[in-house]
N, C-alpha and C. Protein backbone atom coordinates (compact mmCIF):
# COMPACT_ATOMS: atom_id res chain seq x y z
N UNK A 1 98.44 -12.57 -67.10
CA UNK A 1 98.01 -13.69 -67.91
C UNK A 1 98.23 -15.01 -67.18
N UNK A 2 98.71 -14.95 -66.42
CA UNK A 2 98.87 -16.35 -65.60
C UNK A 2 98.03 -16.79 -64.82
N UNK A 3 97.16 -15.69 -63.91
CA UNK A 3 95.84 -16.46 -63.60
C UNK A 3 95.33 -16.68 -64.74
N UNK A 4 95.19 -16.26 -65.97
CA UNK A 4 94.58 -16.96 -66.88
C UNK A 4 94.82 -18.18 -67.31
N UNK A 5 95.77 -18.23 -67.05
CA UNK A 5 96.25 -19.79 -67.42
C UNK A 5 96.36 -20.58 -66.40
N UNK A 6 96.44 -20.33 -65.42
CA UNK A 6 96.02 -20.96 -64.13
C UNK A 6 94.49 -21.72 -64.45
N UNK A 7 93.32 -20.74 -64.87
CA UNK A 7 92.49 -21.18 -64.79
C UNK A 7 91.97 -22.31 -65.70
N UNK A 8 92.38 -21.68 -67.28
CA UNK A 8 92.84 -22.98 -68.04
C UNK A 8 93.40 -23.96 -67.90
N UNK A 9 94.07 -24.42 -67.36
CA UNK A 9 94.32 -25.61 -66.81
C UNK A 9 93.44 -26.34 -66.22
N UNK A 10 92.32 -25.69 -65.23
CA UNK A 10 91.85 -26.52 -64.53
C UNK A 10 90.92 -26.67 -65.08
N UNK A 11 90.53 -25.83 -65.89
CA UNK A 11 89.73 -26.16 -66.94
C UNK A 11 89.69 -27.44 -67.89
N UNK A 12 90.86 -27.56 -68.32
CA UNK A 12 91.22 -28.29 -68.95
C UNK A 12 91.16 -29.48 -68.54
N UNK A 13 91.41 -29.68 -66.49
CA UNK A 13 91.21 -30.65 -65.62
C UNK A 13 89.74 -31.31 -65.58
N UNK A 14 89.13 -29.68 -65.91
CA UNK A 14 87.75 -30.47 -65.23
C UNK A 14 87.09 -29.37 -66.05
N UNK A 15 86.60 -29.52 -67.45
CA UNK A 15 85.29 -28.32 -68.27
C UNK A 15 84.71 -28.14 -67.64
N UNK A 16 83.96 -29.38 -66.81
CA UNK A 16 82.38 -28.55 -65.96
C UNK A 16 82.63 -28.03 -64.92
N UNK A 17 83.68 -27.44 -64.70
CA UNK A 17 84.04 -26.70 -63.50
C UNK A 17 83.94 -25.17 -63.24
N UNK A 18 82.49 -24.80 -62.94
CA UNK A 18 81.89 -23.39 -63.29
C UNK A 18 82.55 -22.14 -62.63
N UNK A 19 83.31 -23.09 -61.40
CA UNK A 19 83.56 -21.28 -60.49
C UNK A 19 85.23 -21.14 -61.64
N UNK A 20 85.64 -22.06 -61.73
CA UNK A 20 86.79 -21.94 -62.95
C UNK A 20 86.33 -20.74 -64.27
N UNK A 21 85.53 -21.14 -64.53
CA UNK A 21 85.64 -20.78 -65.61
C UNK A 21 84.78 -19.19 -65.39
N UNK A 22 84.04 -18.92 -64.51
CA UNK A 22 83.88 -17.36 -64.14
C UNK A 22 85.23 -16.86 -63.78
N UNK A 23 85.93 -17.55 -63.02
CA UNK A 23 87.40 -16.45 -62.40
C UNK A 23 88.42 -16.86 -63.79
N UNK A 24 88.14 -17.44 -64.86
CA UNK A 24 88.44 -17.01 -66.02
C UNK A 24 88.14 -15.92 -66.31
N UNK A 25 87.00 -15.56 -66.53
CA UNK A 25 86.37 -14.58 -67.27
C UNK A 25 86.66 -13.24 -66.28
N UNK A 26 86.91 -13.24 -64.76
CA UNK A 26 87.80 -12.00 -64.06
C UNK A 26 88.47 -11.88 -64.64
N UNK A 27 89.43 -12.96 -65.04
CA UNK A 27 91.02 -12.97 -64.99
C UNK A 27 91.19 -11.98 -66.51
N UNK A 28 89.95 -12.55 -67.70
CA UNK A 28 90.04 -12.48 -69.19
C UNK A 28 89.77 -10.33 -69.23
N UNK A 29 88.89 -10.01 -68.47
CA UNK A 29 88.29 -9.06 -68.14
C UNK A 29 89.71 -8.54 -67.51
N UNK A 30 89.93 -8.32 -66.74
CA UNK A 30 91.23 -8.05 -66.30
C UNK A 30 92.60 -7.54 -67.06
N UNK A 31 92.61 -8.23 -68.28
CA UNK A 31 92.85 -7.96 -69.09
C UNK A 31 92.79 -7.49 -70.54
N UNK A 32 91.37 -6.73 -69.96
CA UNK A 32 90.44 -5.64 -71.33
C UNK A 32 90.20 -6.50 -72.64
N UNK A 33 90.14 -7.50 -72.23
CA UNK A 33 89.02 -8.57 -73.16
C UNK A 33 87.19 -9.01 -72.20
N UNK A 34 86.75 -8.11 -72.91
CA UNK A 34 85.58 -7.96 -72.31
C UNK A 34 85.27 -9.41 -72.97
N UNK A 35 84.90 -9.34 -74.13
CA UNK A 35 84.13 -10.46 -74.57
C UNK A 35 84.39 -11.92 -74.80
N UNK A 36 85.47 -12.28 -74.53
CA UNK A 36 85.83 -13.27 -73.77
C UNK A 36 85.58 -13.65 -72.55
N UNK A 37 85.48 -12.83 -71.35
CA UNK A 37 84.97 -12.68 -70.15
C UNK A 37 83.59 -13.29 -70.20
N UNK A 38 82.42 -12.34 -70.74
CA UNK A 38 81.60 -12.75 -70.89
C UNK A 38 81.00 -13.97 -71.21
N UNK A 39 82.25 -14.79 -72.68
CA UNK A 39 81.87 -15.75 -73.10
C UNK A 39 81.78 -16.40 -71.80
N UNK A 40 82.75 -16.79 -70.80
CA UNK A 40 83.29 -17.11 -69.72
C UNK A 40 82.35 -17.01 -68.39
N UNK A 41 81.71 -16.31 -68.69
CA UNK A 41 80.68 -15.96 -67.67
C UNK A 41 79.35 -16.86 -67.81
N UNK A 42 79.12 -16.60 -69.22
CA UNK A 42 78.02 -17.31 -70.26
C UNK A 42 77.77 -18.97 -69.62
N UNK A 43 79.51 -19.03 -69.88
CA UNK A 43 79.30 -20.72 -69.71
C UNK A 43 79.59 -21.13 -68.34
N UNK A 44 80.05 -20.51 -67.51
CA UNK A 44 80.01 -20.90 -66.05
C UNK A 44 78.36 -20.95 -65.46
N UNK A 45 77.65 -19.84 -66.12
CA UNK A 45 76.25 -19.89 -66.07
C UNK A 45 75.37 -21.32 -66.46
N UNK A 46 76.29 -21.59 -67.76
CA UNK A 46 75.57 -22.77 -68.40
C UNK A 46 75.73 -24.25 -67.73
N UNK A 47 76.65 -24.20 -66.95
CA UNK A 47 77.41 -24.96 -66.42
C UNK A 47 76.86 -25.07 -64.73
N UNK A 48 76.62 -24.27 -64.39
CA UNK A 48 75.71 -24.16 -62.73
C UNK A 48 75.04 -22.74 -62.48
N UNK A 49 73.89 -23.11 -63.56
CA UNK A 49 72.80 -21.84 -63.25
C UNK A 49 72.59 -21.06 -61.89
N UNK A 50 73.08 -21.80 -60.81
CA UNK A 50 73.05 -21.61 -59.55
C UNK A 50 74.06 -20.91 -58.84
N UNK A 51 74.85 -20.56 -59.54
CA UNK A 51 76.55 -19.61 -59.39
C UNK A 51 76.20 -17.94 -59.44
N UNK A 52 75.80 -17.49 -58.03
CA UNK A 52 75.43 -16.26 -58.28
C UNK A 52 76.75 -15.68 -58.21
N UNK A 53 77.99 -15.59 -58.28
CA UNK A 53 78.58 -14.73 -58.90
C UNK A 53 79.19 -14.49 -60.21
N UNK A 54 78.62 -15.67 -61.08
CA UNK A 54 78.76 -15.69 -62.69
C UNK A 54 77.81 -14.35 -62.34
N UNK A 55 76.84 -14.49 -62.55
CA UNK A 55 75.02 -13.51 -62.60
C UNK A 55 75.80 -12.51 -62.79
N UNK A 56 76.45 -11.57 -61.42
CA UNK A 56 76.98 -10.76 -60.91
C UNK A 56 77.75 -10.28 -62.13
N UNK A 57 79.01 -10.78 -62.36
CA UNK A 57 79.87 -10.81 -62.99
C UNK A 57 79.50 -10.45 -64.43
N UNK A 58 78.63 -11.32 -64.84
CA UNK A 58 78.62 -11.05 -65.88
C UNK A 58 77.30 -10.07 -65.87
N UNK A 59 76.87 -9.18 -65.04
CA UNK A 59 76.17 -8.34 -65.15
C UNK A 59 76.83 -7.30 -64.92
N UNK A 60 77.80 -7.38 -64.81
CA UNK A 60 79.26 -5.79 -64.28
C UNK A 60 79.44 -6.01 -66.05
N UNK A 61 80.09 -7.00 -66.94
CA UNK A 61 80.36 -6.89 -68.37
C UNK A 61 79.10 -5.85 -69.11
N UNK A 62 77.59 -6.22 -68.89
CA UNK A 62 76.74 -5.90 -69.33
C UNK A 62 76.92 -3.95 -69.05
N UNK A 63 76.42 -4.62 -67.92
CA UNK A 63 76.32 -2.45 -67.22
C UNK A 63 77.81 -1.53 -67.86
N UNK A 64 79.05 -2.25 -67.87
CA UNK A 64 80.11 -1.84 -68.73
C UNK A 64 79.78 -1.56 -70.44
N UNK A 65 79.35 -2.62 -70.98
CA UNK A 65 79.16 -2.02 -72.42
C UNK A 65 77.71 -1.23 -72.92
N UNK A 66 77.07 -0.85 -71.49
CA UNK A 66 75.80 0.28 -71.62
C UNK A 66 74.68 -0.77 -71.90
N UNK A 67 74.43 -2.24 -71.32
CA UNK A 67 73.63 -3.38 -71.44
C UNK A 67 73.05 -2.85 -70.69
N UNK A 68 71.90 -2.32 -70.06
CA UNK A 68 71.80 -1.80 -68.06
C UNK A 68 70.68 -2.84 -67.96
N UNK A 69 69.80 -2.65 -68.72
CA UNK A 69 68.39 -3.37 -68.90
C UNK A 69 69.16 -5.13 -68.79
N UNK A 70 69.80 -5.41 -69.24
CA UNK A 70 70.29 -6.95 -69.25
C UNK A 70 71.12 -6.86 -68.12
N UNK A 71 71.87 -6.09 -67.56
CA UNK A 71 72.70 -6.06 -66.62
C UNK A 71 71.61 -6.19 -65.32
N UNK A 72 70.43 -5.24 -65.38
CA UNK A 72 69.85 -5.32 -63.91
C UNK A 72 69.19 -7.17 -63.93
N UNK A 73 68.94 -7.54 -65.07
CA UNK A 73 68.19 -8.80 -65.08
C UNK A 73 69.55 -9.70 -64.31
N UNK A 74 70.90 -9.95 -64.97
CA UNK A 74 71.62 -10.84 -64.41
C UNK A 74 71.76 -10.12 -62.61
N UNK A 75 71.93 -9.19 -62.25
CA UNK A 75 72.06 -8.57 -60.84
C UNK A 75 70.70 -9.24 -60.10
N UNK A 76 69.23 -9.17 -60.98
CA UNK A 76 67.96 -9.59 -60.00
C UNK A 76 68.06 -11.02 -59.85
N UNK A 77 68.75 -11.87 -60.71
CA UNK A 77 69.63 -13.14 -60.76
C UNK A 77 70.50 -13.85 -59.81
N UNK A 78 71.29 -12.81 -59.19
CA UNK A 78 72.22 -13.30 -58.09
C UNK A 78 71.22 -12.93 -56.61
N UNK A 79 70.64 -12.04 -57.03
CA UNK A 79 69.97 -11.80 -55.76
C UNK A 79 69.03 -12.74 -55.51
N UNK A 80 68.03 -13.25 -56.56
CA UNK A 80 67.58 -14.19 -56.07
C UNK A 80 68.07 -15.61 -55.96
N UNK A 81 69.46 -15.75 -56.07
CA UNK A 81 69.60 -16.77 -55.57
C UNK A 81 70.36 -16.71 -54.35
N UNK A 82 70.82 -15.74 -54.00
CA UNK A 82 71.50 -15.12 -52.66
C UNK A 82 71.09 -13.99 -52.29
N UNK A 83 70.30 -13.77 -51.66
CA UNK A 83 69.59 -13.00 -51.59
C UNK A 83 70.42 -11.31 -50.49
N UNK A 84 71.36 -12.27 -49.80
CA UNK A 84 72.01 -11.17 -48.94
C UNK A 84 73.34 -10.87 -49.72
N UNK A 85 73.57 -11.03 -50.79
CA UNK A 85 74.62 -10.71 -51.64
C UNK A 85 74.42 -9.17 -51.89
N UNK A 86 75.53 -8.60 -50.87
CA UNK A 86 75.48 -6.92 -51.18
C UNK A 86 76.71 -6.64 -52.11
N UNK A 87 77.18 -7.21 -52.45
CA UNK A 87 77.57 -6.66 -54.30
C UNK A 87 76.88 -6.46 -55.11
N UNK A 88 75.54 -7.58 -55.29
CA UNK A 88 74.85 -7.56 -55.98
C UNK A 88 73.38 -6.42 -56.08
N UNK A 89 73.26 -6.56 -54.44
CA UNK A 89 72.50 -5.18 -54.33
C UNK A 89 73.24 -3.98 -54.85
N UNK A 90 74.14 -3.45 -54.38
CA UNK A 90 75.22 -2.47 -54.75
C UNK A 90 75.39 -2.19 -55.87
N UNK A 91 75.28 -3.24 -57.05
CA UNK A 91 75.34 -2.96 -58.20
C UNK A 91 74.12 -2.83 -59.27
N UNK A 92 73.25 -3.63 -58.67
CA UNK A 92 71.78 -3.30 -58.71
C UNK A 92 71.36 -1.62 -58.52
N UNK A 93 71.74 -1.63 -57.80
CA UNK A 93 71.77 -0.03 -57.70
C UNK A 93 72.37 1.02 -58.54
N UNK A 94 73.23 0.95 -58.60
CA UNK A 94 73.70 1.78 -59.80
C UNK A 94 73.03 1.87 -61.11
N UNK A 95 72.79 0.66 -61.75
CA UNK A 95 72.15 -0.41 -62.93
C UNK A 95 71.04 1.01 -63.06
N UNK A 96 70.28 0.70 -61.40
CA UNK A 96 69.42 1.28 -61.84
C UNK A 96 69.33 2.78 -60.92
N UNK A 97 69.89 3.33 -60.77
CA UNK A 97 69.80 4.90 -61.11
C UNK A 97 70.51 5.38 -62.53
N UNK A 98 70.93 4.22 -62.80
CA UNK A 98 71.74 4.55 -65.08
C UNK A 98 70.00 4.70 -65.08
N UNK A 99 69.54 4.20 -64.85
CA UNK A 99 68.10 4.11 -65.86
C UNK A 99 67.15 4.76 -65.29
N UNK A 100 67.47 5.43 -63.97
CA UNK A 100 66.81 6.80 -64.09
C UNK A 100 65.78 5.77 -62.88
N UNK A 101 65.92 5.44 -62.12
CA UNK A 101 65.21 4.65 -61.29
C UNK A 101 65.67 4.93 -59.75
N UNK A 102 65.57 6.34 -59.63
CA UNK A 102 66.31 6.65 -58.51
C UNK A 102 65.49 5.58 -56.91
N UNK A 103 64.85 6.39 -56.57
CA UNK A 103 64.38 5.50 -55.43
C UNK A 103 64.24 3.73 -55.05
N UNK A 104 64.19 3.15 -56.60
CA UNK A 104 64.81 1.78 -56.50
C UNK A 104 65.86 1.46 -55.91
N UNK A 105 67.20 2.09 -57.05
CA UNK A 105 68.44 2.50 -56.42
C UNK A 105 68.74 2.41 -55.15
N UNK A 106 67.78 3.60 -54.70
CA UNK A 106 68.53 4.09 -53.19
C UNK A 106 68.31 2.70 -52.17
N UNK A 107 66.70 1.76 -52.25
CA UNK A 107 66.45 0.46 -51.68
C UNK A 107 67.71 -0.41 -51.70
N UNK A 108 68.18 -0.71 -53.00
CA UNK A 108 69.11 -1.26 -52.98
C UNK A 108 70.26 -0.82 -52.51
N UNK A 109 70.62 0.33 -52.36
CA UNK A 109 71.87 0.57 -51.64
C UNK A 109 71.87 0.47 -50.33
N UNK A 110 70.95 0.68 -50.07
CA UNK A 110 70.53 0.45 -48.27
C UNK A 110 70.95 -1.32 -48.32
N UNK A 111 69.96 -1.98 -48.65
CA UNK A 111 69.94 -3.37 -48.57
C UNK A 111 71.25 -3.81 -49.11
N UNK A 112 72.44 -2.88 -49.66
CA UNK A 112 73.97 -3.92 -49.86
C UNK A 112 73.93 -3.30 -48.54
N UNK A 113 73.71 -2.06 -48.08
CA UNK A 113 74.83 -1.48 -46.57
C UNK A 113 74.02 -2.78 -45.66
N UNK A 114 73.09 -2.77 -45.48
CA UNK A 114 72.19 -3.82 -44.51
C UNK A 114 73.33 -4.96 -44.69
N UNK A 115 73.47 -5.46 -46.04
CA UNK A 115 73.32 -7.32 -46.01
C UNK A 115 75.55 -7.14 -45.55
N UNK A 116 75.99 -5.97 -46.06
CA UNK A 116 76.99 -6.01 -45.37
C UNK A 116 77.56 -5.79 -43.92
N UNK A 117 76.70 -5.65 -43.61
CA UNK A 117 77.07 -5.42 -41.91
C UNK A 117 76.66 -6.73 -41.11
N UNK A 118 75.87 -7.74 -41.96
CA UNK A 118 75.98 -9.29 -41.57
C UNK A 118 76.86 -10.25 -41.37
C-alpha cells in the first residue's frame, strides 16, 4: 500500500499528472482492486490520451475480467501510438487467440519478439 500512497501524493501534488495516476492503478491492481485500477487507468487516459501504457494497462484489467473485444481495442491503442511496443504486441496476441483469432495472434507475437530485440 505504500506505493499507493506514494502515488497519491503526487497526485495530490499535481491531478494532471497521468503517468501518476496509471502506476496508481498498477499499484491499486496489485492489490486485487481491479476496479479502482481501472478507474485509474480511465483517467490517466483522460488526462494524456497519448500515454500508451495507460492503453496497455488498462487493456490487461479488460482481458482479466473476460473484456477481450475492449481489451484488444485499448492494446490496438498503444500500438498505434507506439508502434514498437512489444508488450503491447504480446498482449495483443493473446487478446486475440482468447477470441479464436489464431493467425492474427501468431503476427503479433512475432512482431513483440521483432520489436524486442530492438
Amino acid at each position: 500500500m505504500a506505493r499507493a500512497g506514494e502515488f497519491r501524493e503526487a497526485l495530490r501534488l499535481d491531478p494532471a499528472y497521468a503517468a501518476a495516476r496509471n502506476n496508481l492503478g498498477l499499484a491499486l491492481a496489485g492489490l486485487g482492486r481491479p476496479s479502482e485500477a481501472m478507474e485509474q487507468y480511465e483517467g490517466a487516459i483522460r488526462l494524456d490520451p497519448g500515454l500508451p501504457e495507460a492503453h496497455l494497462n488498462l487493456g490487461n484489467a479488460l482481458f482479466r475480467m473476460g473484456r477481450t473485444v475492449e481489451a484488444v481495442a485499448e492494446y490496438r491503442e498503444a500500438l498505434r501510438l507506439d508502434p514498437g511496443y512489444s508488450g503491447a504486441h504480446n498482449n495483443l496476441g493473446y487478446a486475440l487467440s482468447r477470441l479464436g483469432r489464431q493467425k492474427e495472434a501468431d503476427a503479433e507475437f512475432d512482431a513483440a519478439r521483432d520489436s524486442a530485440r530492438h
